[in-house]
N, C-alpha and C. Protein backbone atom coordinates (compact mmCIF):
# COMPACT_ATOMS: atom_id res chain seq x y z
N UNK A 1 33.37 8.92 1.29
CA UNK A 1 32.54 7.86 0.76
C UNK A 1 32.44 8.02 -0.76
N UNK A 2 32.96 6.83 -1.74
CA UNK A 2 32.73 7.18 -3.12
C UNK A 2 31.35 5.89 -3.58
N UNK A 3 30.44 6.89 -3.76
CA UNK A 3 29.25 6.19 -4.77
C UNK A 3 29.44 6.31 -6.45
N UNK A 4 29.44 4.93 -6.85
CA UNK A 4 29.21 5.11 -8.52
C UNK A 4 28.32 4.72 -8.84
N UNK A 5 27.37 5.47 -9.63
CA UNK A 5 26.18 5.58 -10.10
C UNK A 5 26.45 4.61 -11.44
N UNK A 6 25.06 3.53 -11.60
CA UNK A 6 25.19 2.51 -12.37
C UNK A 6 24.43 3.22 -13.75
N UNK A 7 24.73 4.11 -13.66
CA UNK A 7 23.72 4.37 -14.98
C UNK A 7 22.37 5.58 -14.87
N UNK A 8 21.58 6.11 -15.42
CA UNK A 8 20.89 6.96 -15.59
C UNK A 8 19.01 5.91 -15.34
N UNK A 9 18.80 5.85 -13.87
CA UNK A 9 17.45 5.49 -13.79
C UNK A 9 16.64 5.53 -14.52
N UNK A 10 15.45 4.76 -14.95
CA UNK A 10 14.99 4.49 -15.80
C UNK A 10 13.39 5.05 -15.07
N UNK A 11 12.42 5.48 -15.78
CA UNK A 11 10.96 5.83 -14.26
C UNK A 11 10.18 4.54 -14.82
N UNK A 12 9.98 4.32 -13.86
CA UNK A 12 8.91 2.68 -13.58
C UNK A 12 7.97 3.55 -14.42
N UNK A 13 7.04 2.88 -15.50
CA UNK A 13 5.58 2.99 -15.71
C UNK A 13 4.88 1.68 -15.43
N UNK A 14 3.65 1.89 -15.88
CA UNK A 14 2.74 0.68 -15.49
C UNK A 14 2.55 0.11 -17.21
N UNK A 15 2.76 -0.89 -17.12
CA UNK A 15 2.64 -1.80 -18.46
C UNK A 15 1.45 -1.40 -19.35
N UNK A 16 0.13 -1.79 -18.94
CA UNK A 16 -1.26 -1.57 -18.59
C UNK A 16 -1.96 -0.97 -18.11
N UNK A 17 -2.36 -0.02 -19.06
CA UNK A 17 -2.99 1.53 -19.15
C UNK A 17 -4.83 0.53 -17.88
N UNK A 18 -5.49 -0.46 -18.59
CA UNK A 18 -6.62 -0.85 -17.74
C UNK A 18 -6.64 -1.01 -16.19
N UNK A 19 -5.18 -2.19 -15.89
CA UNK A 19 -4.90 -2.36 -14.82
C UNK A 19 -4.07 -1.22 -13.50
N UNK A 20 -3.57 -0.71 -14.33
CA UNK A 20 -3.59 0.67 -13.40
C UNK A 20 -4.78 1.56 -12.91
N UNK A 21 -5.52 1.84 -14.22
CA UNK A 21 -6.49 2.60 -13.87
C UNK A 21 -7.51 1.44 -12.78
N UNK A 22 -7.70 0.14 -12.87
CA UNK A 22 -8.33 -0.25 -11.66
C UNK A 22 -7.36 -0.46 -10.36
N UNK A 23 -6.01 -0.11 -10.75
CA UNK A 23 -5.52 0.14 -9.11
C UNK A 23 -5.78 1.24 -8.61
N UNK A 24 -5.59 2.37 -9.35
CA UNK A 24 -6.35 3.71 -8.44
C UNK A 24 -7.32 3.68 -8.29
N UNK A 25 -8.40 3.02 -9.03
CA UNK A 25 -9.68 2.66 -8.07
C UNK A 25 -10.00 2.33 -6.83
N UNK A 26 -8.95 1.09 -6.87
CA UNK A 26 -9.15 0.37 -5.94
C UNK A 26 -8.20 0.66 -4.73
N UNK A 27 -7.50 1.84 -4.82
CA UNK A 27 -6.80 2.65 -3.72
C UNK A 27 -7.76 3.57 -3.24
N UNK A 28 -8.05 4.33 -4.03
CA UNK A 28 -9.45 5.22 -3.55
C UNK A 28 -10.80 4.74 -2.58
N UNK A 29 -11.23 3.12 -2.98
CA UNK A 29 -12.54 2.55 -2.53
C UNK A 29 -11.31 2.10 -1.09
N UNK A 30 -10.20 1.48 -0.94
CA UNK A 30 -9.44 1.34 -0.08
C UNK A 30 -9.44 2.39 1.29
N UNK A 31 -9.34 3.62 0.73
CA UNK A 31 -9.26 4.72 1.57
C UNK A 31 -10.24 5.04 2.09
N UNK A 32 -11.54 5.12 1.80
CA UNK A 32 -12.93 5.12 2.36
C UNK A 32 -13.23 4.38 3.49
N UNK A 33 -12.59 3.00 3.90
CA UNK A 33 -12.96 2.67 4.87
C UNK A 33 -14.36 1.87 5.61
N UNK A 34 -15.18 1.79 4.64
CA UNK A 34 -16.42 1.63 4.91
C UNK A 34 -16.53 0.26 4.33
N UNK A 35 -17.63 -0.81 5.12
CA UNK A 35 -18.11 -2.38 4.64
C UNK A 35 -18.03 -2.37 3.03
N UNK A 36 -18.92 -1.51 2.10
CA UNK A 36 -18.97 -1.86 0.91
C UNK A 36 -17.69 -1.28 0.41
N UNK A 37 -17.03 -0.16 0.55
CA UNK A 37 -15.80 0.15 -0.42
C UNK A 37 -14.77 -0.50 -0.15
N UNK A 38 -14.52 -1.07 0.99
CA UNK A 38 -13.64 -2.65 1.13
C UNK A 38 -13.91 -3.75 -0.22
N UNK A 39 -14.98 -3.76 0.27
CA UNK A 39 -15.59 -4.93 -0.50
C UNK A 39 -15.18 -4.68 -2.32
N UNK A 40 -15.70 -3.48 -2.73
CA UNK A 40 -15.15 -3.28 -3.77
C UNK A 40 -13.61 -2.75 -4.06
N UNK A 41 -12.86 -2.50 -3.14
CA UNK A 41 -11.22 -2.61 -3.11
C UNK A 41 -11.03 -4.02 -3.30
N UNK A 42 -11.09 -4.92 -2.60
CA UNK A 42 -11.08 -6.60 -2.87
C UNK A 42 -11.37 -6.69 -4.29
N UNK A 43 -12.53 -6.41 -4.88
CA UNK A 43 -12.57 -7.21 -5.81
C UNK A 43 -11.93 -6.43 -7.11
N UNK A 44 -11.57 -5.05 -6.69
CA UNK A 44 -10.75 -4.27 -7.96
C UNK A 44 -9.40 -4.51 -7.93
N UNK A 45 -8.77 -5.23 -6.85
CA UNK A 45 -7.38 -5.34 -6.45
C UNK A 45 -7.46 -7.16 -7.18
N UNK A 46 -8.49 -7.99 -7.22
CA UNK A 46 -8.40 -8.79 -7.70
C UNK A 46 -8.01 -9.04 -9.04
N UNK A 47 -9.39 -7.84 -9.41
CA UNK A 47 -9.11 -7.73 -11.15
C UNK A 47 -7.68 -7.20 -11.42
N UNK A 48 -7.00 -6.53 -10.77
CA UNK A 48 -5.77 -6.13 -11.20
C UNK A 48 -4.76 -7.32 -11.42
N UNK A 49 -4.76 -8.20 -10.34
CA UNK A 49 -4.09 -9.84 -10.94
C UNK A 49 -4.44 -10.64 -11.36
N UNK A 50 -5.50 -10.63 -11.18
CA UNK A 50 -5.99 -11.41 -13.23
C UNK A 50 -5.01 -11.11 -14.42
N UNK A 51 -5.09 -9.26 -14.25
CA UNK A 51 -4.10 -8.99 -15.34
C UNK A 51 -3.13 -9.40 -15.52
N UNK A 52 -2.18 -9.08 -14.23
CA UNK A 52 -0.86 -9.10 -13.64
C UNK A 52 -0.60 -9.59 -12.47
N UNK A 53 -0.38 -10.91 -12.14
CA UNK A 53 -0.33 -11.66 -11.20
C UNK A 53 0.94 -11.09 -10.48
N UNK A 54 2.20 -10.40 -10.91
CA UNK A 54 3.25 -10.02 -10.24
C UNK A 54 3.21 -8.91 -9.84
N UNK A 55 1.94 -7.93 -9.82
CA UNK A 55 1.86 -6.57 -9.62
C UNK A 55 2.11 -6.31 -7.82
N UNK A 56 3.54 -6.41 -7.62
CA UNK A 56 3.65 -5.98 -6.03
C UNK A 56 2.07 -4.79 -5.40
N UNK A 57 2.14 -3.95 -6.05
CA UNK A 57 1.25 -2.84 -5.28
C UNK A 57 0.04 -3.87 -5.45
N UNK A 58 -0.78 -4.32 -6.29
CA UNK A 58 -1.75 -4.97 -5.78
C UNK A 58 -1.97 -5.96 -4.78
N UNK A 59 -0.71 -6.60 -4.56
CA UNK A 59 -1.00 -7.67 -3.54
C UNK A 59 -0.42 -6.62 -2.25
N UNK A 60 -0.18 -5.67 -2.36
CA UNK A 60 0.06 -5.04 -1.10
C UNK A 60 -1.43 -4.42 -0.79
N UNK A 61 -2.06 -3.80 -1.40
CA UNK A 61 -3.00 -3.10 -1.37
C UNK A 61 -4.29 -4.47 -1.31
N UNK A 62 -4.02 -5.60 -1.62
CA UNK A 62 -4.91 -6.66 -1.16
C UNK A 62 -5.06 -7.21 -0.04
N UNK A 63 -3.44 -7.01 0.59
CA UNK A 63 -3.38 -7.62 1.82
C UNK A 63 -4.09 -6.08 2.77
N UNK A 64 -3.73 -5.24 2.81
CA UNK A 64 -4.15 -4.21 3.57
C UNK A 64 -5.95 -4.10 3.66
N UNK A 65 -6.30 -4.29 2.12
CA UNK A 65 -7.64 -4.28 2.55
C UNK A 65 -8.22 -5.53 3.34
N UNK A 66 -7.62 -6.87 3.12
CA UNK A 66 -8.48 -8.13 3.64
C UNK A 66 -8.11 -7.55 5.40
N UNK A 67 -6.88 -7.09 5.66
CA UNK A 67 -6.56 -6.55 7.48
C UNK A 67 -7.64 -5.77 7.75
N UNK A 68 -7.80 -5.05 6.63
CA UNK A 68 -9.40 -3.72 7.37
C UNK A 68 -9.92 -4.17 7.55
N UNK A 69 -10.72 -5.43 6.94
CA UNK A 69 -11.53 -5.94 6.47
C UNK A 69 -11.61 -6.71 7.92
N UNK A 70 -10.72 -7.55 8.31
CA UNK A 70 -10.58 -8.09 9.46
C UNK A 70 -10.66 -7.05 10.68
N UNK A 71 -9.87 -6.24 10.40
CA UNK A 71 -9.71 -5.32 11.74
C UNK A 71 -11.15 -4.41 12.09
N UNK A 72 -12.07 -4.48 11.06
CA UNK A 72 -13.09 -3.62 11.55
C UNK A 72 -14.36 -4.50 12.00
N UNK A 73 -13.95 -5.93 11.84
CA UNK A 73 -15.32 -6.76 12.00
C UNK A 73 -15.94 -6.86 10.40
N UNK A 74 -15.18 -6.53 9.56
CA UNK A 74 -16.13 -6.74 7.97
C UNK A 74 -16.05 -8.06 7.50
N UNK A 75 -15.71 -9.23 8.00
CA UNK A 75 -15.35 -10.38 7.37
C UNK A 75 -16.10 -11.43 8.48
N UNK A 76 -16.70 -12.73 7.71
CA UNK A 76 -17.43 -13.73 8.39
C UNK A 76 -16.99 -14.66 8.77
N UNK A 77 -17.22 -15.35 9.17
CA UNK A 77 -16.11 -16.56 10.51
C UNK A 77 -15.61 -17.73 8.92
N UNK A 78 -16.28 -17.53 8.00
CA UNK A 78 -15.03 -18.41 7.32
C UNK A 78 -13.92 -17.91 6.13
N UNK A 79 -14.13 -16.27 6.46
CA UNK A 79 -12.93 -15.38 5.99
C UNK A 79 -11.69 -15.25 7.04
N UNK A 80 -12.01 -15.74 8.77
CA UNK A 80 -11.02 -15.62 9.18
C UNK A 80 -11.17 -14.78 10.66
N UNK A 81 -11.97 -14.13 10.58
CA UNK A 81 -12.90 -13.16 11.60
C UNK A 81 -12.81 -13.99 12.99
């Protein structure tokens, strides 16, 4: 098998020293699990696309929390519940 390497990878950083630092926030309040640190994952994963509307990890980490959010009973019949 011959692989040719296109070149010398480049390491992803994050553009935005603010919006990063509220994605690890909002991975952390994510991981907790609980009614209110959902709640504030939502709205720190929000602020992150305000910044950056194309930020894959935030809309991944948005969709995962609104599923907890659903999956634990944290959301009201016109979130979807």
């Amino acid at each position: 098998m011959n692989v040719a390497l296109l070149g010398k990878a480049t390491p992803k950083t994050h553009a935005n020293a603010e919006s990063f630092s509220l994605l690890m926030q909002a991975n952390h309040f994510m991981s907790m699990m609980s009614r209110d640190s959902l709640e504030k994952a939502k709205d720190l994963y929000e602020s992150v696309l305000e910044i950056d509307s194309n930020d894959a990890r935030a809309w991944a980490g948005l969709a995962r929390t609104l599923i907890a959010q659903a999956g634990y009973g944290f959301t009201d019949n016109e979130q979807g519940s």
